[in-house]
N, C-alpha and C. Protein backbone atom coordinates (compact mmCIF):
# COMPACT_ATOMS: atom_id res chain seq x y z
N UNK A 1 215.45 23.03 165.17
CA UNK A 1 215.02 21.67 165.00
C UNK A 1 215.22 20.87 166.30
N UNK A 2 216.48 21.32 167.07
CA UNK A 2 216.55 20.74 168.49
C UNK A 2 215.70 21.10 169.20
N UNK A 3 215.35 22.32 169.24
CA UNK A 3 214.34 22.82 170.09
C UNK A 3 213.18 21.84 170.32
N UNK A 4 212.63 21.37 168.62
CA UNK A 4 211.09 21.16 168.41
C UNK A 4 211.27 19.83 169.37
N UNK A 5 212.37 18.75 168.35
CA UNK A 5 212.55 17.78 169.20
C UNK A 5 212.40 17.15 170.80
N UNK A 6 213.16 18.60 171.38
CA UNK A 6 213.46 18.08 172.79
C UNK A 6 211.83 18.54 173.36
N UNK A 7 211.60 19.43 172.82
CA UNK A 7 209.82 19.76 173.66
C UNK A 7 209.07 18.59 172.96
N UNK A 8 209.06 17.84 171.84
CA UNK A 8 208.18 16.93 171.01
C UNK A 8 208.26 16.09 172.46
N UNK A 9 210.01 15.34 173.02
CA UNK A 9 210.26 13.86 173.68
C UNK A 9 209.41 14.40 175.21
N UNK A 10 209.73 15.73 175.71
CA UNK A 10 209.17 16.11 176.89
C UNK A 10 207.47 16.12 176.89
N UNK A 11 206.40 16.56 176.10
CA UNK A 11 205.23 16.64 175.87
C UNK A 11 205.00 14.96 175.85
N UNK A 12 205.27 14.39 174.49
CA UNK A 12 205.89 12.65 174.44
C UNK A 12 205.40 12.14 176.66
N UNK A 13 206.26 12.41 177.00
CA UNK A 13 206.72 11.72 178.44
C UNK A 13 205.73 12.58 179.43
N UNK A 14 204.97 13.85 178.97
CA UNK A 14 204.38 14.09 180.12
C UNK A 14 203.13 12.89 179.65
N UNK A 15 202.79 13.29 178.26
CA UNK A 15 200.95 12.64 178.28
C UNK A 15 201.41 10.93 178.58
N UNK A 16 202.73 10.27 178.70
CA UNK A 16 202.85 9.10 179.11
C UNK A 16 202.79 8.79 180.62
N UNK A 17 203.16 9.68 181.40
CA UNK A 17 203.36 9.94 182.35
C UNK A 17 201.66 10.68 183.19
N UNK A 18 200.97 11.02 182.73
CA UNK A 18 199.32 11.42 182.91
C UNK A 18 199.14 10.01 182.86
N UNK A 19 198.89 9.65 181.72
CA UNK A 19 197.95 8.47 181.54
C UNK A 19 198.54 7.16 182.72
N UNK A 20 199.96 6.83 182.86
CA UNK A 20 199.88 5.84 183.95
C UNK A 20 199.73 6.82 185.24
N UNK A 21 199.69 7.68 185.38
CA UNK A 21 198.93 8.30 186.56
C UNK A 21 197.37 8.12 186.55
N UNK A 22 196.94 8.20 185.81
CA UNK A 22 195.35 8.40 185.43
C UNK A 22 194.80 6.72 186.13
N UNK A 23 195.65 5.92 185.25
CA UNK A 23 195.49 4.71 185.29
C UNK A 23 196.00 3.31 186.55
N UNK A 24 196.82 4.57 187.09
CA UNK A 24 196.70 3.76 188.38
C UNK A 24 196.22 4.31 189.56
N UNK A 25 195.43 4.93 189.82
CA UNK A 25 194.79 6.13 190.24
C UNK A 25 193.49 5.48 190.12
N UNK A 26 192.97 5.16 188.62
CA UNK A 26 191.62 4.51 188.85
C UNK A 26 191.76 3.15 189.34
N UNK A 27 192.77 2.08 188.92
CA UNK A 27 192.80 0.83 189.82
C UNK A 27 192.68 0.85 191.41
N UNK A 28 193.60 1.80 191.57
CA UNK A 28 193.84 1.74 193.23
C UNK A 28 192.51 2.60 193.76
N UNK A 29 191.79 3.47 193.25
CA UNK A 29 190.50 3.77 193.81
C UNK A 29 189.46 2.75 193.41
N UNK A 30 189.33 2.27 192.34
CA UNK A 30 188.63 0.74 192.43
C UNK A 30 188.56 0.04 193.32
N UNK A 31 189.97 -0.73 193.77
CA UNK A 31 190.46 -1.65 195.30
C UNK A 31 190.05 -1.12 195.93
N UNK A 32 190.07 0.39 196.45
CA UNK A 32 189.92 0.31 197.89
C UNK A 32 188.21 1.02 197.91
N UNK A 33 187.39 1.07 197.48
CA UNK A 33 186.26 1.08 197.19
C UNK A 33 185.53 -0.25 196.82
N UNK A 34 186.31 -1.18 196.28
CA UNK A 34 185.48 -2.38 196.76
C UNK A 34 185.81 -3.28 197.37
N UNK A 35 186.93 -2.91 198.88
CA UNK A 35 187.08 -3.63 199.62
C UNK A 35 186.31 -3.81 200.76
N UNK A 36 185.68 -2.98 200.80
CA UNK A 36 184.42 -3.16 201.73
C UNK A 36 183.52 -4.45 201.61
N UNK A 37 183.47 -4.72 200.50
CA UNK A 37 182.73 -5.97 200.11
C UNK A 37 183.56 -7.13 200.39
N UNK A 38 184.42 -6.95 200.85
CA UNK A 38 184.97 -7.91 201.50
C UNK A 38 185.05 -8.25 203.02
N UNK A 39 184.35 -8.00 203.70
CA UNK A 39 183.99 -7.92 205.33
C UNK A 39 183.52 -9.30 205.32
N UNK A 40 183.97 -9.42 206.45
CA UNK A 40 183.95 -10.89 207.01
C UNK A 40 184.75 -12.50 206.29
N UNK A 41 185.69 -11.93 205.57
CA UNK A 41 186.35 -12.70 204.91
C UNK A 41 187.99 -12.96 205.72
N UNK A 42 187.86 -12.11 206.49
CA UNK A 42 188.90 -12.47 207.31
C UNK A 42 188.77 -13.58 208.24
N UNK A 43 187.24 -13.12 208.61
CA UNK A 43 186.82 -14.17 209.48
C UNK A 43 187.19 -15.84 209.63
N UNK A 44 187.68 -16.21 208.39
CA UNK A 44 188.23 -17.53 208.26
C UNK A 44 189.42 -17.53 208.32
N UNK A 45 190.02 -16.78 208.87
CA UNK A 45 191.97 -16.91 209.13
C UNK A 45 191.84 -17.81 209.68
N UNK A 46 191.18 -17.78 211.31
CA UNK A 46 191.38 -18.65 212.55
C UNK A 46 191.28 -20.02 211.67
N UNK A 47 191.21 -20.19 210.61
CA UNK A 47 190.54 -22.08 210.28
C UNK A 47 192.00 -22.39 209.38
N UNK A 48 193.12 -21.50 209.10
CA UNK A 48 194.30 -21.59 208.56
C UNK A 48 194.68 -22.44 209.08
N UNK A 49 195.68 -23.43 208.59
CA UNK A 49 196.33 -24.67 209.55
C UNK A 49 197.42 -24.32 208.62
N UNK A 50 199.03 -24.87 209.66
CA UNK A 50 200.06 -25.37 208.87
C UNK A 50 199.97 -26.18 208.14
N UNK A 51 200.61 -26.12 206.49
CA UNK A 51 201.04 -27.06 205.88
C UNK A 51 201.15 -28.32 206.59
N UNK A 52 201.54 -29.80 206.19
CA UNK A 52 201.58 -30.64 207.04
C UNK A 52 203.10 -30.95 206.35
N UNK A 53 203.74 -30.51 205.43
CA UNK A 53 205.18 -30.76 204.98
C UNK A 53 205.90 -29.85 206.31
N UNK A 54 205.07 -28.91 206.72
CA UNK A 54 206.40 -28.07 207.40
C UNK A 54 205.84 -28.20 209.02
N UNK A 55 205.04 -28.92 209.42
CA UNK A 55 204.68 -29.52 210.89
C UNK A 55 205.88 -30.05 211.50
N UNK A 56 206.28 -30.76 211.17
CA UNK A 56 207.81 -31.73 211.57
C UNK A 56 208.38 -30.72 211.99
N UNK A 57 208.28 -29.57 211.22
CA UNK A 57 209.49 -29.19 211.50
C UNK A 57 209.70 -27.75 211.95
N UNK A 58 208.42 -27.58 213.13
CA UNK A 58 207.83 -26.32 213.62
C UNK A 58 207.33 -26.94 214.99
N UNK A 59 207.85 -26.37 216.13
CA UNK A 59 207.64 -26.73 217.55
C UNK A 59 205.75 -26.55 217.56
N UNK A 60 205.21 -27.52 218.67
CA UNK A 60 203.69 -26.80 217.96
C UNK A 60 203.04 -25.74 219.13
N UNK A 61 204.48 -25.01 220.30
CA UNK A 61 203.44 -24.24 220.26
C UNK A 61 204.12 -23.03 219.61
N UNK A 62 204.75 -22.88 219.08
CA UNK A 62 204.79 -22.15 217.85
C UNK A 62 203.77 -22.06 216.71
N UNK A 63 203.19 -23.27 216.58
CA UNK A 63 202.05 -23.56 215.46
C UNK A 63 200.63 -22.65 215.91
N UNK A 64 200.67 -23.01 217.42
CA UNK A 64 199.59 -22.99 218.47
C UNK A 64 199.75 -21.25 218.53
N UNK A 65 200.69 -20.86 218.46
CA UNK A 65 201.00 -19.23 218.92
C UNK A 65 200.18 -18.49 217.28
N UNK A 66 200.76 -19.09 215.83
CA UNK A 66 200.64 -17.99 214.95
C UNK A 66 199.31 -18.43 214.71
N UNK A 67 198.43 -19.83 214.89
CA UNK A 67 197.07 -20.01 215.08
C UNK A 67 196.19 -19.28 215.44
N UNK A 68 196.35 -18.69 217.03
CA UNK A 68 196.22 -17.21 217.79
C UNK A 68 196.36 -16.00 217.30
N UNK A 69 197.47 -15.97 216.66
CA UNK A 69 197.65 -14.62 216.30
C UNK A 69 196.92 -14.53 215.19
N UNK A 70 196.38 -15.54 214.51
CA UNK A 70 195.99 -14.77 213.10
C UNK A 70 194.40 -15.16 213.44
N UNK A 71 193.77 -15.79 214.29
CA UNK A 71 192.36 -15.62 214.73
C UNK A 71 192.32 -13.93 215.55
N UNK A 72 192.94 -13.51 216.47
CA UNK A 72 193.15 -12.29 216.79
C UNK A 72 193.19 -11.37 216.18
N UNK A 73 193.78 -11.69 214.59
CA UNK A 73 194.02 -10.47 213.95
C UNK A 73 192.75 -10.32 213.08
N UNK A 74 191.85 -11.51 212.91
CA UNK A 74 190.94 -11.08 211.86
C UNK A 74 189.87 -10.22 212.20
N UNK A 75 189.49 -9.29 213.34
CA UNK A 75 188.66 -8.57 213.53
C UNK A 75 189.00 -7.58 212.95
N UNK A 76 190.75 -7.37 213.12
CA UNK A 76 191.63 -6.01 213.03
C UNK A 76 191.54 -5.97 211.48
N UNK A 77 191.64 -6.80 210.66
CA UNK A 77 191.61 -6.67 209.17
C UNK A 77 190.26 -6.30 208.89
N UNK A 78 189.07 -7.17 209.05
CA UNK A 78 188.00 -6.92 209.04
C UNK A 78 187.29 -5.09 209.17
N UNK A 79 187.68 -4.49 209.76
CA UNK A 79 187.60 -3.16 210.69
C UNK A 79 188.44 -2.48 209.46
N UNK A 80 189.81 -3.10 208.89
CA UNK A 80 190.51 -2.43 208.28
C UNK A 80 189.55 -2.30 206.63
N UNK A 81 189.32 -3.56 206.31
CA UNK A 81 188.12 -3.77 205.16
C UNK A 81 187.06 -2.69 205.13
N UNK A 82 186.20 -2.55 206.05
CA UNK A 82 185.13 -1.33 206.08
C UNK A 82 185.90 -0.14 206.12
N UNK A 83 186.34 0.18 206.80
CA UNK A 83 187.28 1.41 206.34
C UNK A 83 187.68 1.91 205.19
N UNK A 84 187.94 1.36 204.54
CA UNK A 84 189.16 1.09 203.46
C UNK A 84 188.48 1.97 202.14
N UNK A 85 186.91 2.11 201.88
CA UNK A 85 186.14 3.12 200.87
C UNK A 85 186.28 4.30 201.33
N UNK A 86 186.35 4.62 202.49
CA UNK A 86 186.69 6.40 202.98
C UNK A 86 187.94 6.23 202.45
N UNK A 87 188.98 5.89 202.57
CA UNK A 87 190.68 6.39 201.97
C UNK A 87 190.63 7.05 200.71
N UNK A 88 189.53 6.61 199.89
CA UNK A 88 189.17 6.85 198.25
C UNK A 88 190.02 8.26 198.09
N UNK A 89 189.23 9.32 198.62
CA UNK A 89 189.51 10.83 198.77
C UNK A 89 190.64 11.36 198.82
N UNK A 90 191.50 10.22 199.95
CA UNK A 90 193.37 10.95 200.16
C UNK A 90 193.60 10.27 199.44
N UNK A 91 193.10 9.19 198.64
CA UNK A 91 194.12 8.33 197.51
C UNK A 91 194.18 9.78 196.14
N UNK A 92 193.07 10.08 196.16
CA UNK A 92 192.30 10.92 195.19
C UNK A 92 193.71 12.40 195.19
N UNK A 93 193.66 12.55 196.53
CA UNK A 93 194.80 13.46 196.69
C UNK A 93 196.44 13.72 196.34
N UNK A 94 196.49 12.26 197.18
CA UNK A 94 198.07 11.82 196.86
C UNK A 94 198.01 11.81 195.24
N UNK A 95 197.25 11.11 194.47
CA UNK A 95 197.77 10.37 192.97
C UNK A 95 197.96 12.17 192.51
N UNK A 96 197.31 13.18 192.71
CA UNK A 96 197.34 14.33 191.99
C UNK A 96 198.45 14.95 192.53
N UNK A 97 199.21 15.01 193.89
CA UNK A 97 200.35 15.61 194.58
C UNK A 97 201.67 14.61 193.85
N UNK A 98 201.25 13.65 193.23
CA UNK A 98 202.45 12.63 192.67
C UNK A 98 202.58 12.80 191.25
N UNK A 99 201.20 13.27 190.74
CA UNK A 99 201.12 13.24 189.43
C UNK A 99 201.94 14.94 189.05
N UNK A 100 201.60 15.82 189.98
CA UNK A 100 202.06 17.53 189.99
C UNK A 100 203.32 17.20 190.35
N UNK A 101 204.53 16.29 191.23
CA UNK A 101 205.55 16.52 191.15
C UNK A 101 206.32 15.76 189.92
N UNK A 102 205.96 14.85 189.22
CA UNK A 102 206.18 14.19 187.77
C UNK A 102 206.12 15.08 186.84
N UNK A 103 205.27 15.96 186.94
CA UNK A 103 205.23 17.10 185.86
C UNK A 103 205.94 17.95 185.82
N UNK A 104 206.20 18.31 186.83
CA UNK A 104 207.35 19.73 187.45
C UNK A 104 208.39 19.20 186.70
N UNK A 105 208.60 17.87 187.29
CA UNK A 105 210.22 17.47 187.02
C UNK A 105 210.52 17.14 185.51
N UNK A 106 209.01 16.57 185.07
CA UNK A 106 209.33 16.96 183.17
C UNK A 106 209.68 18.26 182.70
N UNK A 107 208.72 18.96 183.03
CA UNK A 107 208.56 20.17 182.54
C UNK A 107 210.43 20.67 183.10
N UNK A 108 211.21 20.80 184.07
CA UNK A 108 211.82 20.94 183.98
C UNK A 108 213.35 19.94 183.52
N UNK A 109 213.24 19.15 183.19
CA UNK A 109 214.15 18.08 182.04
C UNK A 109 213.95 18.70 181.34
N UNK A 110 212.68 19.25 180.79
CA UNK A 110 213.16 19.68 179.12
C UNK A 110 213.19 21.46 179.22
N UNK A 111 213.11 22.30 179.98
CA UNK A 111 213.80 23.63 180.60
C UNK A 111 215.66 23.05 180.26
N UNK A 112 216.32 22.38 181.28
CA UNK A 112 217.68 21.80 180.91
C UNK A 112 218.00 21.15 179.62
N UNK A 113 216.93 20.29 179.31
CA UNK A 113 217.97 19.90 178.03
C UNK A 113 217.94 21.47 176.80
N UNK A 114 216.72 22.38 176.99
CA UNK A 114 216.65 23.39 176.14
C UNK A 114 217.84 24.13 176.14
N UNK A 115 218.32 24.50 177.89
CA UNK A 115 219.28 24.92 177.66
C UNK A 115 220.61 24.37 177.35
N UNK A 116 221.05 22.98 177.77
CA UNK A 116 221.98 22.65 177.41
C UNK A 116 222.54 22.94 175.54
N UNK A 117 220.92 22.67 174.47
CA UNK A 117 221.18 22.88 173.23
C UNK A 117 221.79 24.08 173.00
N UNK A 118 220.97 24.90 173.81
CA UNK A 118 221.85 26.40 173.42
C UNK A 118 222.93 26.41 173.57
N UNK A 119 223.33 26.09 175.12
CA UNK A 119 224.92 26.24 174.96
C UNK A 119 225.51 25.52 174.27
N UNK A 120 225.11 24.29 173.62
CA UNK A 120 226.26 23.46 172.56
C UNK A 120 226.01 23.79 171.33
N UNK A 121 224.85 24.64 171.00
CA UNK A 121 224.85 25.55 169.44
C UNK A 121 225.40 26.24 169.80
N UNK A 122 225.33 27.32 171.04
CA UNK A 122 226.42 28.50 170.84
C UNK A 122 227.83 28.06 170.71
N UNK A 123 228.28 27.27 171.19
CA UNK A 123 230.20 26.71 171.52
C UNK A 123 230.06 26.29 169.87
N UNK A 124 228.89 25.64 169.16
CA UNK A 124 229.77 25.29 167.75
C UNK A 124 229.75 26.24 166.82
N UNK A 125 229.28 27.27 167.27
CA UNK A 125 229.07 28.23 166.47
C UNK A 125 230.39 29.14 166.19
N UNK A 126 230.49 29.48 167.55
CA UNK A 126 231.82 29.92 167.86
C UNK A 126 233.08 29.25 167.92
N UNK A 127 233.16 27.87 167.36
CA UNK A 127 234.32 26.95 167.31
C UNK A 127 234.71 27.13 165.64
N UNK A 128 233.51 27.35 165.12
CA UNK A 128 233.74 27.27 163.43
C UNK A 128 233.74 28.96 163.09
N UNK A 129 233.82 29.69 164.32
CA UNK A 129 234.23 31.42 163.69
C UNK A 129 232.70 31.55 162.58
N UNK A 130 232.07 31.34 162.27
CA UNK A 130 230.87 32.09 162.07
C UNK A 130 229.89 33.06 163.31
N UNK A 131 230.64 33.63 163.96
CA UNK A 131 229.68 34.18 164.71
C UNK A 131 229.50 35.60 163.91
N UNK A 132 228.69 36.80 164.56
CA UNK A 132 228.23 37.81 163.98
C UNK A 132 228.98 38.46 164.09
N UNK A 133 230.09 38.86 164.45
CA UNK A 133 231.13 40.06 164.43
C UNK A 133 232.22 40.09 162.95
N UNK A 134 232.11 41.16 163.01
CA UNK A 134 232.57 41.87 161.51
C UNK A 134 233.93 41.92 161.40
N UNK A 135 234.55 41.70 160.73
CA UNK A 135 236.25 42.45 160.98
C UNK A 135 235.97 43.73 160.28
N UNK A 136 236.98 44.75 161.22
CA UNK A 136 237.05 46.49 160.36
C UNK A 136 237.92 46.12 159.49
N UNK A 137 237.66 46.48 158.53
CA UNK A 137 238.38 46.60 157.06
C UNK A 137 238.50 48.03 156.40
C-alpha cells in the first residue's frame, strides 16, 4: 500500500511538474517571438526625462549623463528586439534540458522514498519477531 502511494505522490508531481514546464515554455516562446514587433520602441528612451520630484536632488550633469546613456542604448535594445524570435529554438532546448533534469530527480525521490519503505517494513518486521525463520522443534 506504501508502495502504491509513494509512486501515486511521485507520478502526482511529475505530470505537475510537465505541465508548468509545458506552460512556461509556451509563455516564454510567445515573448520572445513577439518581440520583434516591438522594434523601434526603444526609439523613445532618448525623450525619458527625470521625474521633477527627484531633479533637486540630482546634479544635472548626472541627469545630462543617464539622458545619453539611455538615447545610446536604444539602438542596442532595438537590435536586441529583432533578434530576440531566433532565441525561440535554444529556449525550445533549454525548457526540455530543465524539464529532463526535474524528471530524473522525481523519478529518483520516489526510487529513495521506495527504498526507504522497505527498509522501515523490514526493521518492523523484524522488531515484532514475525519474520520467516522457524524455530527447530
Amino acid at each position: 500500500m506504501f508502495y502504491a502511494l509513494n509512486w501515486f505522490f511521485v507520478i502526482a508531481l511529475l505530470a505537475l511538474w510537465s505541465l508548468a514546464s509545458w506552460a512556461l515554455h509556451a509563455a516564454a516562446v510567445w515573448t520572445v517571438s513577439n518581440a520583434g514587433a516591438l522594434t523601434g520602441v526603444a526609439s523613445g528612451a532618448g525623450g525619458i526625462a527625470l521625474p521633477d520630484w527627484l531633479a533637486p536632488w540630482m546634479p544635472p550633469e548626472v541627469a545630462q549623463w543617464v539622458s545619453r546613456l539611455m538615447a545610446d542604448l536604444a539602438p542596442f535594445v532595438d537590435g536586441l528586439l529583432q533578434a530576440a524570435p531566433a532565441l525561440a529554438g535554444g529556449l525550445t532546448v533549454a525548457a526540455w534540458v530543465i524539464w529532463s533534469v526535474g524528471s530524473v530527480a522525481l523519478v529518483l525521490l520516489g526510487a529513495g522514498l521506495h527504498l526507504l519503505i522497505a527498509l522501515l517494513l523490514r526493521r518492523g518486521r523484524s522488531a515484532t519477531g514475525s519474520g520467516s525463520s522457524l524455530a527447530a522443534g
